[in-house]
Protein backbone atom coordinates (compact mmCIF):
# COMPACT_ATOMS: atom_id res chain seq x y z
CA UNK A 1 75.58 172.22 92.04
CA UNK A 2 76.19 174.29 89.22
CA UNK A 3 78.05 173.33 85.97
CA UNK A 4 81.02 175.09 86.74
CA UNK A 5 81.15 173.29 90.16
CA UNK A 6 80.73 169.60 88.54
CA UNK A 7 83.19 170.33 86.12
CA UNK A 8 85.70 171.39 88.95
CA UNK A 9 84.45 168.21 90.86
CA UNK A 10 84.61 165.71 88.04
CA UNK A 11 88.21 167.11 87.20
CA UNK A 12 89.08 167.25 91.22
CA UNK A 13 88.34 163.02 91.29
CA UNK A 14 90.27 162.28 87.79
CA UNK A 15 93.49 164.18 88.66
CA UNK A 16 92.66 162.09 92.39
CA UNK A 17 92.77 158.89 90.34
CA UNK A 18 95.78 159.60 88.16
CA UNK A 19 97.89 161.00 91.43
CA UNK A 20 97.17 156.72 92.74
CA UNK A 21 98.08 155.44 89.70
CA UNK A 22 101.22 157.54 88.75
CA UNK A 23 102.07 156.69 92.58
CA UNK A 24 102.56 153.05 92.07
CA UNK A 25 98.21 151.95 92.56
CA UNK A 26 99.20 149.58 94.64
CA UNK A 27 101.00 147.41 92.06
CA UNK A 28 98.02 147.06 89.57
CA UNK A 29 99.40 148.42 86.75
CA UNK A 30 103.11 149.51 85.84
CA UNK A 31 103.61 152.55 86.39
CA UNK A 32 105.66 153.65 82.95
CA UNK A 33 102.39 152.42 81.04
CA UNK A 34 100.41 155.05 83.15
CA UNK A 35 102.94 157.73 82.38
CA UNK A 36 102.43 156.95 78.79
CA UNK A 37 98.64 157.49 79.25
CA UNK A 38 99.22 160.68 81.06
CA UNK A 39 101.47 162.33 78.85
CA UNK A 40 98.32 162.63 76.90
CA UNK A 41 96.67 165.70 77.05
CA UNK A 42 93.02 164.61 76.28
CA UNK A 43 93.48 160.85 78.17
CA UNK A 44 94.98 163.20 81.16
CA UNK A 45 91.37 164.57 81.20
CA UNK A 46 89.65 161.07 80.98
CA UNK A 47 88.89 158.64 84.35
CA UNK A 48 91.45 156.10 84.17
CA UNK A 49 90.68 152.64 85.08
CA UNK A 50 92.95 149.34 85.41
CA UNK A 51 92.01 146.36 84.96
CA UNK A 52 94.67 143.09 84.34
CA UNK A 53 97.38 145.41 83.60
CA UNK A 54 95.90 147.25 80.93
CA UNK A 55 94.97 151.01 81.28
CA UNK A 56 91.55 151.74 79.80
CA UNK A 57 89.36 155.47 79.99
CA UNK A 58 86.04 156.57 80.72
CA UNK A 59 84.46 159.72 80.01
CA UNK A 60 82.46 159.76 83.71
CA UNK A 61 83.86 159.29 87.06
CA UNK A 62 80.94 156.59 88.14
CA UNK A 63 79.63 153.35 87.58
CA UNK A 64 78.52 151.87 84.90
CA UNK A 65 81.74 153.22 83.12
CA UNK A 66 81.61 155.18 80.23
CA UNK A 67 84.20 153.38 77.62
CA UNK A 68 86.23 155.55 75.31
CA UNK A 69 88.91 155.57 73.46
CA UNK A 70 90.44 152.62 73.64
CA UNK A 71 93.23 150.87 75.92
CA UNK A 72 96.65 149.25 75.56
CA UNK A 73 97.65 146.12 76.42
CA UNK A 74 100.81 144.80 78.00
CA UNK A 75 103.25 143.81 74.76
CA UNK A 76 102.82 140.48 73.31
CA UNK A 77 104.84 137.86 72.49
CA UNK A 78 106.11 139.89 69.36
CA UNK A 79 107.33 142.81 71.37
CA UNK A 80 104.53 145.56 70.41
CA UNK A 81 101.97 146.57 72.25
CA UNK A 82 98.43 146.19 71.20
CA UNK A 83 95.68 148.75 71.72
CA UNK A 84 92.12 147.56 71.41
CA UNK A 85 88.94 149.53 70.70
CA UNK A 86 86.74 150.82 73.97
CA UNK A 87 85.58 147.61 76.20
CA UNK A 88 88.22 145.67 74.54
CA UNK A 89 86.73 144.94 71.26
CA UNK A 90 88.54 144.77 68.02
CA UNK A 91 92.04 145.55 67.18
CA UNK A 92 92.57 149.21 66.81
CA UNK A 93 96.61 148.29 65.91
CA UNK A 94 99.90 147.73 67.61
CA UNK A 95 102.74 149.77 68.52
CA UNK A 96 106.30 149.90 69.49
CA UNK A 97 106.29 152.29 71.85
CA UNK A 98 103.95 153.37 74.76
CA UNK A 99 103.63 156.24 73.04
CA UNK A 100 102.92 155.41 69.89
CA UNK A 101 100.16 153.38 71.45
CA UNK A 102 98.40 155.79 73.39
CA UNK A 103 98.63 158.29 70.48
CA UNK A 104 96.39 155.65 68.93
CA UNK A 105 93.99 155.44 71.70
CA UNK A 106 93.52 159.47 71.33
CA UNK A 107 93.38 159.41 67.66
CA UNK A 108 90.07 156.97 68.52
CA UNK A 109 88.42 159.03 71.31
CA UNK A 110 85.09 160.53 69.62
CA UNK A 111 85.59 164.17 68.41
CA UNK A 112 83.34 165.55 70.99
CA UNK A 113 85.01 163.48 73.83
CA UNK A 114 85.80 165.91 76.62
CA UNK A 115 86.30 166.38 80.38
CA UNK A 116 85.45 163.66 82.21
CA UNK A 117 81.90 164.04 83.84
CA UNK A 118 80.50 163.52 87.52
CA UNK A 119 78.25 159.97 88.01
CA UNK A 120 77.60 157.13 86.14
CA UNK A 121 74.30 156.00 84.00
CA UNK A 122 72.60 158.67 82.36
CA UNK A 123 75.83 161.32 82.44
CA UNK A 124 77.08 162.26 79.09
């Protein structure tokens, strides 16, 4: 395959994976939070993954996945959501909107963070 035909690939299985999500994903995540991700240019190019309710991003379509970014977290007990740094760790802030909170999550993503890419270890 050529690069131009992995890049059509890779974006062919992310807009795949938003399409299930932003159709309901069988219940695994609500489905406003995943609007707030995709109104998001650069997320809108990322593999989006669910886990528990919270909507988290890789930057390659295949196992092991490629954390970016960040991912927000269902709102807490004091009404905000919280968005946490890639795999969960540390506490990149809170927010009282969804999209407040994903703006946060792009403002993290690593300048050179693009398109998602085809596979998993070794791609990127």
């Amino acid at each position: 395959m050529t690069g131009d035909a992995d890049a059509r690939s890779a974006a062919d299985i992310v807009a795949e994976e938003w399409r299930f999500l932003l159709g309901g994903g069988h219940g695994l995540v609500d489905t406003e939070t995943v609007r707030g991700a995709y109104a998001q240019p650069r997320l809108r190019q990322l593999f989006p993954l669910v886990s528990h309710g919270v909507v988290y991003f890789s930057g390659r379509t295949g196992m092991p996945v490629a954390h970016v970014g960040g991912q927000v977290q269902p709102r807490g007990g004091d009404g905000r959501f919280r968005v946490r740094g890639p795999k969960g760790v540390g506490i990149l802030g809170s927010a009282e909107t969804l999209e407040e909170a994903f703006a946060l999550v792009v403002a993290n993503l690593p300048e050179e963070c693009g398109p998602a890419v085809l596979g998993g270890a070794g791609r990127l």
